[in-house]
Every structure is written in structure tokens, then in C-alpha cells.
PDB file of N, CA and C in Angstrom:
ATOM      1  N   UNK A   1      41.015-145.929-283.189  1.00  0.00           N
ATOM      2  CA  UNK A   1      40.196-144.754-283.447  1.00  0.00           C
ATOM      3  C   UNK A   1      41.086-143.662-284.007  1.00  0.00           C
ATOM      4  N   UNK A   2      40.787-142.933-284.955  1.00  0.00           N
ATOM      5  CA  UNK A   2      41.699-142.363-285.552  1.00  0.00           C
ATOM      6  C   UNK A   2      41.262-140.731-285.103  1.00  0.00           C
ATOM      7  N   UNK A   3      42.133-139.731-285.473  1.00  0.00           N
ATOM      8  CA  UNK A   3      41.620-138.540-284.687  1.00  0.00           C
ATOM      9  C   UNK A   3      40.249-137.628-285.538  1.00  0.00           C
ATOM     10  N   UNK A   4      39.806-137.056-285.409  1.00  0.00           N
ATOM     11  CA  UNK A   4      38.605-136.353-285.300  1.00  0.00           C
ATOM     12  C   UNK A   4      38.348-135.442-286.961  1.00  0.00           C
ATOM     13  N   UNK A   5      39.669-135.245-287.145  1.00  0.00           N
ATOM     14  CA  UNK A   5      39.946-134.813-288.738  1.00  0.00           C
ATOM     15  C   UNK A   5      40.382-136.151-289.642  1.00  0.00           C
ATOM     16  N   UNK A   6      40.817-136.926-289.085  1.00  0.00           N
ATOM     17  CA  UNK A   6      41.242-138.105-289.701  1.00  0.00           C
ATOM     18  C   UNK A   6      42.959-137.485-290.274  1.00  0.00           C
ATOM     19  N   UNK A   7      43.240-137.688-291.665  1.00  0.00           N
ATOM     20  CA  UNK A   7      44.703-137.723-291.909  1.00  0.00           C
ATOM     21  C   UNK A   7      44.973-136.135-292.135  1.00  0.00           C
ATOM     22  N   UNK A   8      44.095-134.878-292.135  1.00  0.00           N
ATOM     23  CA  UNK A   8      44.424-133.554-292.074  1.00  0.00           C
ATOM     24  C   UNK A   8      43.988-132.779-291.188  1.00  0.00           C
ATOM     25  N   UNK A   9      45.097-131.689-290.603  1.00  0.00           N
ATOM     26  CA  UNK A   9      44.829-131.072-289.549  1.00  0.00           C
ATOM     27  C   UNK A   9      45.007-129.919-290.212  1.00  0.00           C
ATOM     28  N   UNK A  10      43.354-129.630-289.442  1.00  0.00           N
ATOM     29  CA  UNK A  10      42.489-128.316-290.318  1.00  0.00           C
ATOM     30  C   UNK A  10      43.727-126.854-290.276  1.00  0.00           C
ATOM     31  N   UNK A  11      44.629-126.935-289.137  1.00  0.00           N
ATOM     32  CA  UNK A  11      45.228-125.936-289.233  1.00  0.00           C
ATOM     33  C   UNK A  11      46.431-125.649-289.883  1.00  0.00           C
ATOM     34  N   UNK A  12      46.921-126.499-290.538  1.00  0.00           N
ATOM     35  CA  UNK A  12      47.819-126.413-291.950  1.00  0.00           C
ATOM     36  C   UNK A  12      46.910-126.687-292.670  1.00  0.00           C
ATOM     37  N   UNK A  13      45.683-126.973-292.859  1.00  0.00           N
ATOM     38  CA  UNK A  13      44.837-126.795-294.211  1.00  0.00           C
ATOM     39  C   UNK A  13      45.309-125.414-294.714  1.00  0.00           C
ATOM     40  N   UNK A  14      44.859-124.822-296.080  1.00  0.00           N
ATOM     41  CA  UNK A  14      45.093-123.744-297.144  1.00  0.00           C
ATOM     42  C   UNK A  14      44.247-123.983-298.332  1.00  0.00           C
ATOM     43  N   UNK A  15      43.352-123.660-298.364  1.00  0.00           N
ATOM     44  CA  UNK A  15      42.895-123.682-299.765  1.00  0.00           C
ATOM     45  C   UNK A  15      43.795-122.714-300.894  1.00  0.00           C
ATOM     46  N   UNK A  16      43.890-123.113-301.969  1.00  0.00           N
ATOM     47  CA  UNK A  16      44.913-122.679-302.706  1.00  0.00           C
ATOM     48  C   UNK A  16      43.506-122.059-303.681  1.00  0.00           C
ATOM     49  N   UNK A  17      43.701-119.998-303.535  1.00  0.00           N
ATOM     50  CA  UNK A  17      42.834-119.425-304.420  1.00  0.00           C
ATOM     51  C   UNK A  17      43.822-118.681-305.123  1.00  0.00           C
ATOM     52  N   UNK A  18      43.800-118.242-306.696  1.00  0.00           N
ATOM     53  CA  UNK A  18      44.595-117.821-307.766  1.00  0.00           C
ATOM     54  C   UNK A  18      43.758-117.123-308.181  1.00  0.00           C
ATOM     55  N   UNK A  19      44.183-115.444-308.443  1.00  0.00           N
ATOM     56  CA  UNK A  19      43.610-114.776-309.058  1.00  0.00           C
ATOM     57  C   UNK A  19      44.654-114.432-310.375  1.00  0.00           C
ATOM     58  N   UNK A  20      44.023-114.098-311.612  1.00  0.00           N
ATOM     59  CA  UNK A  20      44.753-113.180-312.382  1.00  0.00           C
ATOM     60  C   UNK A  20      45.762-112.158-311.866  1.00  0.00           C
ATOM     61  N   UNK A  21      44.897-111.385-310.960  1.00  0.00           N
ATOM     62  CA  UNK A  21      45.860-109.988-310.667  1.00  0.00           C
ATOM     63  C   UNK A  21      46.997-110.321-309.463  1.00  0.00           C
ATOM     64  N   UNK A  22      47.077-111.423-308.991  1.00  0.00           N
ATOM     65  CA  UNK A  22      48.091-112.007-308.196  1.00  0.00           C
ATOM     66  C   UNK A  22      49.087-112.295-309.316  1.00  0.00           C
ATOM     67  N   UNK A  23      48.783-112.599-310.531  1.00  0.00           N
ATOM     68  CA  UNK A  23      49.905-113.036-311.507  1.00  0.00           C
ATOM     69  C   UNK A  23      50.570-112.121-312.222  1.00  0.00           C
ATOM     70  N   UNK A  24      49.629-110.952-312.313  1.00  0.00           N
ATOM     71  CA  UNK A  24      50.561-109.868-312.495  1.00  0.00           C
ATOM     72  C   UNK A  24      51.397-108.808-311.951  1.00  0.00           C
ATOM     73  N   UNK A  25      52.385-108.340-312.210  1.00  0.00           N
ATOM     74  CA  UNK A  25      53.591-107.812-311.765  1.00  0.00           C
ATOM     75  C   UNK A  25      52.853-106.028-311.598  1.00  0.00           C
ATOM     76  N   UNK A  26      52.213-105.587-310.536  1.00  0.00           N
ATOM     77  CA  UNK A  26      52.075-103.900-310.326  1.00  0.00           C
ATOM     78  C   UNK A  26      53.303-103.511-309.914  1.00  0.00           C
ATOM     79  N   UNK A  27      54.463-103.867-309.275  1.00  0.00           N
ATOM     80  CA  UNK A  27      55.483-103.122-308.943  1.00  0.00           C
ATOM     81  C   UNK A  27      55.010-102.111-307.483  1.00  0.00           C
ATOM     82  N   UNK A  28      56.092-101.461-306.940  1.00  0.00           N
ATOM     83  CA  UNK A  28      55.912-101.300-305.741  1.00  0.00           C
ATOM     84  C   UNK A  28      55.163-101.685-304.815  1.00  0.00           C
ATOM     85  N   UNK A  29      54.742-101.284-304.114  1.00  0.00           N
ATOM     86  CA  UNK A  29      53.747-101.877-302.836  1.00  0.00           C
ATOM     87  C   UNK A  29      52.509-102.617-303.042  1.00  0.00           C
ATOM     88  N   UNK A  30      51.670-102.764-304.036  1.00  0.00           N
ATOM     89  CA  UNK A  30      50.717-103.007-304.496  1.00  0.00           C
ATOM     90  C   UNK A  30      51.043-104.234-304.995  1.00  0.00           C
ATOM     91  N   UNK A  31      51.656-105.171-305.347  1.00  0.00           N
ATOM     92  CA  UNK A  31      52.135-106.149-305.371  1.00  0.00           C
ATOM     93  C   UNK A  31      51.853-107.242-303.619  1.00  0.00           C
ATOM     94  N   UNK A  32      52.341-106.147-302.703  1.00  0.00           N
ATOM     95  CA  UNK A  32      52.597-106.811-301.591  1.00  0.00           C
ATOM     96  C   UNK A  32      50.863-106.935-301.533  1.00  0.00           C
ATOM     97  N   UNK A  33      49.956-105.508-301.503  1.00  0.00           N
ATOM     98  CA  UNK A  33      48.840-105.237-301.046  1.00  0.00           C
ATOM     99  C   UNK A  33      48.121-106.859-301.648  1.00  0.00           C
ATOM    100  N   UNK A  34      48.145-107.160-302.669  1.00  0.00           N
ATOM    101  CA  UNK A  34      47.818-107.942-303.529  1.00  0.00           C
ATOM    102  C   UNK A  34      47.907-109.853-302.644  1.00  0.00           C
ATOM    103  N   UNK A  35      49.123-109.712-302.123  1.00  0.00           N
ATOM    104  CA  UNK A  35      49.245-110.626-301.240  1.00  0.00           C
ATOM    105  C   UNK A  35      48.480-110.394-300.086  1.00  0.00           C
ATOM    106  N   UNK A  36      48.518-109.825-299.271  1.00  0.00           N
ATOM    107  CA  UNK A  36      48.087-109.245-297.664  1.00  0.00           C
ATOM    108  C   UNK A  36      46.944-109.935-298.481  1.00  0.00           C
ATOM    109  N   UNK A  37      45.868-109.197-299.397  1.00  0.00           N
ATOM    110  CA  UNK A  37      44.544-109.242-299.230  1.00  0.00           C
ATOM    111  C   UNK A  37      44.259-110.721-299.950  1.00  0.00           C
ATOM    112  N   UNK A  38      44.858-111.568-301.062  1.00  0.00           N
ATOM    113  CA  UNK A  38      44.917-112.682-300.781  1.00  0.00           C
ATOM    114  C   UNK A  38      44.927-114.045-299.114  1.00  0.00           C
ATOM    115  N   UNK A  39      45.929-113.481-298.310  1.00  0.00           N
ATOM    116  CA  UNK A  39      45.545-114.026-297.710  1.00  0.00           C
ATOM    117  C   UNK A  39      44.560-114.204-296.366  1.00  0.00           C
ATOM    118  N   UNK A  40      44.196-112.992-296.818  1.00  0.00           N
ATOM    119  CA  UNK A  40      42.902-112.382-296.102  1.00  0.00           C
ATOM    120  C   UNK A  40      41.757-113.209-296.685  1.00  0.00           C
ATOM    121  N   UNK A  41      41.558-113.334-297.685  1.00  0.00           N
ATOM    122  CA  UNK A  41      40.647-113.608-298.774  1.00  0.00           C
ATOM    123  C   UNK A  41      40.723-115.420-298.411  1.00  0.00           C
ATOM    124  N   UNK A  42      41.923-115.817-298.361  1.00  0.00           N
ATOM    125  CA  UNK A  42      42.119-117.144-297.977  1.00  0.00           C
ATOM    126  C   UNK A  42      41.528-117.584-296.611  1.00  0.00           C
ATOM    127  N   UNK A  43      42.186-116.653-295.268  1.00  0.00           N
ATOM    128  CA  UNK A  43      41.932-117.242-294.192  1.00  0.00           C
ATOM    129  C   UNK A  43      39.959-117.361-294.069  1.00  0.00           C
ATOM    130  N   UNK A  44      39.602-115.953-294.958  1.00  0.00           N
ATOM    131  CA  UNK A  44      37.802-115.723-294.852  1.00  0.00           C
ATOM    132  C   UNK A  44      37.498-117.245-295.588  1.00  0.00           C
ATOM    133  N   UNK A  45      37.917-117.982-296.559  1.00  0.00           N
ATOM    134  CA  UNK A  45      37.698-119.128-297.209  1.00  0.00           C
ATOM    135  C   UNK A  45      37.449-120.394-295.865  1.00  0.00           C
ATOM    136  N   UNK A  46      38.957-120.141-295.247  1.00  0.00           N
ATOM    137  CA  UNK A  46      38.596-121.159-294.477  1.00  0.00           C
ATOM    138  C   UNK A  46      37.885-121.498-293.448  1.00  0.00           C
ATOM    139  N   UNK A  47      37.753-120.419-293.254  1.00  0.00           N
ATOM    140  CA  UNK A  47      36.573-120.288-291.572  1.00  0.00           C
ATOM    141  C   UNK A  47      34.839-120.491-292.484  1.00  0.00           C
ATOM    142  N   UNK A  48      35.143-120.032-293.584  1.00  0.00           N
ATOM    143  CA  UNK A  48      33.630-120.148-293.986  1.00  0.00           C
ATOM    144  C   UNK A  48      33.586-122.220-294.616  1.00  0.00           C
ATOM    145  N   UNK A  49      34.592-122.546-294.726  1.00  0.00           N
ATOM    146  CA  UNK A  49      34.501-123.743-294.768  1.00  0.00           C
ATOM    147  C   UNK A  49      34.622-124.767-293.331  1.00  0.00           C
ATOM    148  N   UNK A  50      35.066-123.963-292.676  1.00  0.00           N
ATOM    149  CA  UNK A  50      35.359-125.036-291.278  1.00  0.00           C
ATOM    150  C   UNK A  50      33.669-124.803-290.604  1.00  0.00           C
ATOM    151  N   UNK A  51      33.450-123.699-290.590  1.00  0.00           N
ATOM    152  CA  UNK A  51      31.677-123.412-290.168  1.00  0.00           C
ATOM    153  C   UNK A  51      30.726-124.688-291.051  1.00  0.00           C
ATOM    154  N   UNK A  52      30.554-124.621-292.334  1.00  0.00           N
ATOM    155  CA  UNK A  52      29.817-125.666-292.836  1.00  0.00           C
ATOM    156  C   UNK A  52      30.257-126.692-292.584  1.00  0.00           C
ATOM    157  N   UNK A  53      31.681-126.824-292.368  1.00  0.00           N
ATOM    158  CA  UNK A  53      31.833-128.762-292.022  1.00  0.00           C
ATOM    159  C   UNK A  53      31.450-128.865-290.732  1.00  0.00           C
ATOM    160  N   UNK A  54      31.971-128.170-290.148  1.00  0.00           N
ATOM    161  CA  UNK A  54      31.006-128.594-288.237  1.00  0.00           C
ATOM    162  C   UNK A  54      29.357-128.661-288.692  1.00  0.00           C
ATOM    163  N   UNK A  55      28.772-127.402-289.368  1.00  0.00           N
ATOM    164  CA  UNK A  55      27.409-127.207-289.249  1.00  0.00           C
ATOM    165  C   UNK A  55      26.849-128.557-289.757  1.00  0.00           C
ATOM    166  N   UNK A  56      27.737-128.777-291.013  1.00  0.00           N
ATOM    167  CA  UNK A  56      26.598-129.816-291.889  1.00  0.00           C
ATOM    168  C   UNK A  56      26.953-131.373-290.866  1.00  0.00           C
ATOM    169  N   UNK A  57      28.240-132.147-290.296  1.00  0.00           N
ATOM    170  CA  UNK A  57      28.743-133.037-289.734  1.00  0.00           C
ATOM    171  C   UNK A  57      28.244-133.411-288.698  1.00  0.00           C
ATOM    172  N   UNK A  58      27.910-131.887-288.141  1.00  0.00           N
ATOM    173  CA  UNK A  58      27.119-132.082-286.705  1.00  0.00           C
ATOM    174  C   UNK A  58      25.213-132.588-286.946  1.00  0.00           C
ATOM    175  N   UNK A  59      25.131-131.778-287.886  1.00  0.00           N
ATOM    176  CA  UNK A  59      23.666-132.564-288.168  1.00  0.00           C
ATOM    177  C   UNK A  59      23.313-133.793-288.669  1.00  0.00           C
ATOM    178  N   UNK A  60      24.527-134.287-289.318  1.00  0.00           N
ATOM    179  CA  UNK A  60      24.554-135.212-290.224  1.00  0.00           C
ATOM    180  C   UNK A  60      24.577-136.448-288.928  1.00  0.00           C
ATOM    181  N   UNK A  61      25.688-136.154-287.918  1.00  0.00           N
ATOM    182  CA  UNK A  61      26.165-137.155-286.787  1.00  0.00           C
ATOM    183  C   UNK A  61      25.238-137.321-286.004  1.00  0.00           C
ATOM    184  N   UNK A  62      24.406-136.325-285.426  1.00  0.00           N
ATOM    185  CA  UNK A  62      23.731-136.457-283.992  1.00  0.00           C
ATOM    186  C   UNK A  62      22.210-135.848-284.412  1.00  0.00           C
ATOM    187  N   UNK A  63      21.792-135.380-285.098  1.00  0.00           N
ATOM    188  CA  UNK A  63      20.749-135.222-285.947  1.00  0.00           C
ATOM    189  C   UNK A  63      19.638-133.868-284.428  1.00  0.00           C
ATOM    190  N   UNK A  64      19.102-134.666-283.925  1.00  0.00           N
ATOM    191  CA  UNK A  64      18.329-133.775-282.995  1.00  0.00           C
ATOM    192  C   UNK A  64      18.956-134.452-281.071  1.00  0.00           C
ATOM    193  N   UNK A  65      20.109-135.174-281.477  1.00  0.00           N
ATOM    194  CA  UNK A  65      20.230-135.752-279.704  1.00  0.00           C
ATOM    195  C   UNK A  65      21.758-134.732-279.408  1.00  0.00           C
ATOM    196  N   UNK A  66      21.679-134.457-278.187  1.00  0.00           N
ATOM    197  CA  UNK A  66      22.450-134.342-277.539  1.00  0.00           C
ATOM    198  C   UNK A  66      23.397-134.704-276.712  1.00  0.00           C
ATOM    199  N   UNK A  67      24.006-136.076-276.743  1.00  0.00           N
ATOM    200  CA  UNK A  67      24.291-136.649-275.497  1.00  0.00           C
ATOM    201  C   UNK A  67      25.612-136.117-275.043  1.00  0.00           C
ATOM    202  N   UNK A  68      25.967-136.465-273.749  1.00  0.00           N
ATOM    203  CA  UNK A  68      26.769-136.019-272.828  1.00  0.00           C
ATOM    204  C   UNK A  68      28.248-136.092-273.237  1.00  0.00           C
ATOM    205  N   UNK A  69      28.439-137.842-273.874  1.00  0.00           N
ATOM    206  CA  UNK A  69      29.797-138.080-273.880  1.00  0.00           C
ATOM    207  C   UNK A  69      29.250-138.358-275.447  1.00  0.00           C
ATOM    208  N   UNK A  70      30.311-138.633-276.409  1.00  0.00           N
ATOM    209  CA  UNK A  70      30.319-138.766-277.873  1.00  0.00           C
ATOM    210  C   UNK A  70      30.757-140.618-277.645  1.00  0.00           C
ATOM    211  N   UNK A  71      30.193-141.320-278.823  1.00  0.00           N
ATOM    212  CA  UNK A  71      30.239-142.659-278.247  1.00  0.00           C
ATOM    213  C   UNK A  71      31.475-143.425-279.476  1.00  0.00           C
ATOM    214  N   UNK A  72      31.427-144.369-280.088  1.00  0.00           N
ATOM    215  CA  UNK A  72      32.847-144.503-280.862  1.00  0.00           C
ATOM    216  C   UNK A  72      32.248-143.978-282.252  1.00  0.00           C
ATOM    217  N   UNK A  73      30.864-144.444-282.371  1.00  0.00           N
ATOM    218  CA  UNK A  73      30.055-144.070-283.511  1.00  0.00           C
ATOM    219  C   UNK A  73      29.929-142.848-283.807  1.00  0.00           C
ATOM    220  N   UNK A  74      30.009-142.062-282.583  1.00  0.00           N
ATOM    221  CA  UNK A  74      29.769-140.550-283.360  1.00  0.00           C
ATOM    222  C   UNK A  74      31.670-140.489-283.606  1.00  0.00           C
ATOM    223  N   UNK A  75      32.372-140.385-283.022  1.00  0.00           N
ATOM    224  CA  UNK A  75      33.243-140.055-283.579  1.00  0.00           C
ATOM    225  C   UNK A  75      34.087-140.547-284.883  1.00  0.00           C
ATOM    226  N   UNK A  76      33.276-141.882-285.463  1.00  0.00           N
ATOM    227  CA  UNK A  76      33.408-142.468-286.699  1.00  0.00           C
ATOM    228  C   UNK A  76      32.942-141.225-287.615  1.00  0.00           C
ATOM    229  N   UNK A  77      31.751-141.303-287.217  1.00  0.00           N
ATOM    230  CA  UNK A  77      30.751-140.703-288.502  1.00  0.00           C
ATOM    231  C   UNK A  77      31.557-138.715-288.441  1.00  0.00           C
ATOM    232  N   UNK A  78      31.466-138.305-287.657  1.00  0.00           N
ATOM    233  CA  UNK A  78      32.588-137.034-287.930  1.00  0.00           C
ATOM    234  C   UNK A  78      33.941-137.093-288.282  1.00  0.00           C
ATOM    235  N   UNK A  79      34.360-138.157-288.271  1.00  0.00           N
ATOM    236  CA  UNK A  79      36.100-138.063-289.027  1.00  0.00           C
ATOM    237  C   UNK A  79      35.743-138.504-289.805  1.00  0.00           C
ATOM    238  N   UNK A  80      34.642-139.420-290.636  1.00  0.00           N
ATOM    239  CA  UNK A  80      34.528-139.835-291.864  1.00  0.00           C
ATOM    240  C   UNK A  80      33.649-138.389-293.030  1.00  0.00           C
ATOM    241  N   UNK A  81      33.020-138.110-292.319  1.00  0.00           N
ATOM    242  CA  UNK A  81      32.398-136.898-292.502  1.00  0.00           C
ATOM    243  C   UNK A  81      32.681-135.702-293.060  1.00  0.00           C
ATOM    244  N   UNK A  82      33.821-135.349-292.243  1.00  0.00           N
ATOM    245  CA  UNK A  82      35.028-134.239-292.341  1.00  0.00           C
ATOM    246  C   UNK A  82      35.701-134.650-293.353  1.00  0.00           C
ATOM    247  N   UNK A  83      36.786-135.396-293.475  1.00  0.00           N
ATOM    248  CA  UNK A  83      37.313-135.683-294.505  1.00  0.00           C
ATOM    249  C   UNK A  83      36.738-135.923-295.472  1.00  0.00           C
ATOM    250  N   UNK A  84      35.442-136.365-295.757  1.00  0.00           N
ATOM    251  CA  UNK A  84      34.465-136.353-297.392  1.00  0.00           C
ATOM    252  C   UNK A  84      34.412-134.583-297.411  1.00  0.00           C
ATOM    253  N   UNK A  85      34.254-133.479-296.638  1.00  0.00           N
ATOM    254  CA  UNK A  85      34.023-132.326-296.746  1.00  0.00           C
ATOM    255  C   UNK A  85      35.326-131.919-297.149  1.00  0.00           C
ATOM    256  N   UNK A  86      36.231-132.054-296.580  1.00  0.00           N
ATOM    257  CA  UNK A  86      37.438-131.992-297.061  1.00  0.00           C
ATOM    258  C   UNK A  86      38.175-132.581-298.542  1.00  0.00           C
ATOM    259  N   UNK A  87      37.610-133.301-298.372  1.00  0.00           N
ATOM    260  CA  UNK A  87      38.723-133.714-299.806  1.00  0.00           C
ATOM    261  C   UNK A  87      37.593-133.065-301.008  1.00  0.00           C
ATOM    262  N   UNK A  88      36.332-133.023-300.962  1.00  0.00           N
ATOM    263  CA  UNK A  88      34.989-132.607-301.688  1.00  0.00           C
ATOM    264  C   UNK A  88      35.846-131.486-301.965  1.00  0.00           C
ATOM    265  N   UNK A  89      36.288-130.396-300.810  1.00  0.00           N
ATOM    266  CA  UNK A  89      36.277-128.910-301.142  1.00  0.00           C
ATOM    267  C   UNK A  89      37.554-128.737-301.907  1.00  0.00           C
ATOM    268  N   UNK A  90      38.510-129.585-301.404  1.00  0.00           N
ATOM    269  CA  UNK A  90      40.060-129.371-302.012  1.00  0.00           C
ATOM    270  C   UNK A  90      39.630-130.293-303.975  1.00  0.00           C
ATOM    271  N   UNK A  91      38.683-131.367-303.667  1.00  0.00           N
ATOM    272  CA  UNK A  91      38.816-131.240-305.449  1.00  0.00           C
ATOM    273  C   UNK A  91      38.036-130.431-305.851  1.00  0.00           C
ATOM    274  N   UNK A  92      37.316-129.534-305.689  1.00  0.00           N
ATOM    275  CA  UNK A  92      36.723-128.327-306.252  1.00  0.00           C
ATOM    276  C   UNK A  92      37.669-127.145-306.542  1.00  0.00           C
ATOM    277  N   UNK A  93      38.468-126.923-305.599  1.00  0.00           N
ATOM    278  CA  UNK A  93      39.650-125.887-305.812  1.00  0.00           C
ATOM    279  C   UNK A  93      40.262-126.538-307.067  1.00  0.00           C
ATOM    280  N   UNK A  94      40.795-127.508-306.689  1.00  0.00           N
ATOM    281  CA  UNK A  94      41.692-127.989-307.791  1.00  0.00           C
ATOM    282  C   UNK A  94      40.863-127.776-309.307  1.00  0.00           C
ATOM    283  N   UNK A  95      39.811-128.276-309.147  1.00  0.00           N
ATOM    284  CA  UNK A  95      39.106-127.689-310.739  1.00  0.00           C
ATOM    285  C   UNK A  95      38.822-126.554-310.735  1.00  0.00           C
ATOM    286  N   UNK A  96      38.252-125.700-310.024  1.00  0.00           N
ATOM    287  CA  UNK A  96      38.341-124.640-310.215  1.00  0.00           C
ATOM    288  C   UNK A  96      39.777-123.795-310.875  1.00  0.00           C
ATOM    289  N   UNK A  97      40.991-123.888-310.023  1.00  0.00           N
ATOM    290  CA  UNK A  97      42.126-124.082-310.548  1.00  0.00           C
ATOM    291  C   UNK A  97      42.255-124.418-312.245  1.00  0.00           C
ATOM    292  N   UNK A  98      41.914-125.438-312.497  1.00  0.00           N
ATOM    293  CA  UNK A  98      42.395-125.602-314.033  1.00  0.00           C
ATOM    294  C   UNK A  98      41.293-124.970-315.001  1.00  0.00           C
ATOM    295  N   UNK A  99      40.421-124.657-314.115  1.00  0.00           N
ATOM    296  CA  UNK A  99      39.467-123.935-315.601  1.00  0.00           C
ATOM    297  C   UNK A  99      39.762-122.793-315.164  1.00  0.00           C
ATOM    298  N   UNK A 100      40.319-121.857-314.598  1.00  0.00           N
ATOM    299  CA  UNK A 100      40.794-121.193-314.780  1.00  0.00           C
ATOM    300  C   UNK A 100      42.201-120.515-315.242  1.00  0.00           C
ATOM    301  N   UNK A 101      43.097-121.701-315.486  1.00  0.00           N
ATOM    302  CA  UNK A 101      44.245-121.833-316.242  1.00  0.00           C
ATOM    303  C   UNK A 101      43.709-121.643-317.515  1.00  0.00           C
ATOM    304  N   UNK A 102      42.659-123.211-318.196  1.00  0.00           N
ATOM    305  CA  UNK A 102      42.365-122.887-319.714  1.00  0.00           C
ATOM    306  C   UNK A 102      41.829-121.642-320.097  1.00  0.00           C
ATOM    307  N   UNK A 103      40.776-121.165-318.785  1.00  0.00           N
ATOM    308  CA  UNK A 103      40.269-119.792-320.142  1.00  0.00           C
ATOM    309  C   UNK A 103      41.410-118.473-319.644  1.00  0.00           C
ATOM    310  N   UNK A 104      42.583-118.984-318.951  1.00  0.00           N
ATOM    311  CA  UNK A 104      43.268-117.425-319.493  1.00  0.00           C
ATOM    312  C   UNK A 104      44.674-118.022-320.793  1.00  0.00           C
ATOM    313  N   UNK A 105      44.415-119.188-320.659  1.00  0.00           N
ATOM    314  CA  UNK A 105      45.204-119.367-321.773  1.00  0.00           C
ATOM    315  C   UNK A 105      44.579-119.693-323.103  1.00  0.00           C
ATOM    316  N   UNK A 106      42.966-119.701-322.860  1.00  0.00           N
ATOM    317  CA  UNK A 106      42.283-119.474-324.388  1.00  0.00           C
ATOM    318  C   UNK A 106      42.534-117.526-324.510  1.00  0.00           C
ATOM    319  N   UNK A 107      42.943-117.096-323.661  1.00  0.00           N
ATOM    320  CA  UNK A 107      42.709-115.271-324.192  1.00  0.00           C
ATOM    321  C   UNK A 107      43.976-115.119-324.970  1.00  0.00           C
TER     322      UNK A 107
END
């Protein structure tokens, strides 16, 4: 039985978000500000993604039952679950990522 995230643990997860104005150089403090609120902007990413993978996994797994103990099946279907949510969201970044490379290098 493999663990509950399967091969990633949600808490070194990072979604990797790139803005323009992270790439440019403001000089003094505003540079830093630029970071701080990046990873502000990041950690809000991930909690709003760890909420839909429980929300949607949990409905998906146990639908309207409740039971007491989780049986091998439910814990199949949530580590298989999770990780389709997971790797789903990380190749979306990643494209997101490159189309946003091409159109600042079409400007």
C-alpha cells in the first residue's frame, strides 16, 4: 500500500508561478516586496489547490458513505486520485509557464 499522496509530499510541493514583474530589476526594497508577495501568492495557490483535491477525491472516493475505518479501496482510489490532481495541476503550470515565455518573447 503505498502512502496517501503516493510519490509527492504535498509539503515540499511548490507550484512554480512567474510573473513579468518578478523578472524585472526595481532596485531597492521593492524587489524584495516583489518576492514576499510572490510567495504569498504561491502559498494562497496551494491551499486553494490542496482544498479541491481533498474536496473533489473525497467525493470522488466515498461519494455519500461515511464509514468508520477507510478500507484498502478507499485508500487506493485517494492516492490514485491525488496524484492525477497533482500531476493535472503541475502540467498546467508548466504550460502555462511556456506560453507565457512565447508571448513575452513575441513583444
Amino acid at each position: 500500500l503505498k502512502p496517501l499522496l503516493g510519490a509527492q509530499d504535498v509539503s515540499s510541493y511548490r507550484p512554480r508561478l512567474r510573473t513579468r514583474a518578478r523578472a524585472m530589476d526595481y532596485g531597492g526594497g521593492r524587489g524584495q516586496d516583489m518576492e514576499a508577495l510572490q510567495q504569498s501568492l504561491n502559498a494562497v495557490v496551494l491551499q486553494l489547490l490542496q482544498n479541491q483535491v481533498r474536496k473533489t477525491c473525497f467525493d470522488k472516493c466515498f461519494q455519500n458513505r461515511f464509514p468508520d475505518r477507510m478500507s484498502k479501496s478507499d485508500h487506493i482510489c485517494l492516492a490514485k486520485c491525488m496524484d492525477r490532481m497533482y500531476e493535472a495541476h503541475s502540467i498546467v503550470v508548466k504550460a502555462s509557464v511556456e506560453m507565457a515565455q512565447n508571448l513575452a518573447s513575441q513583444e
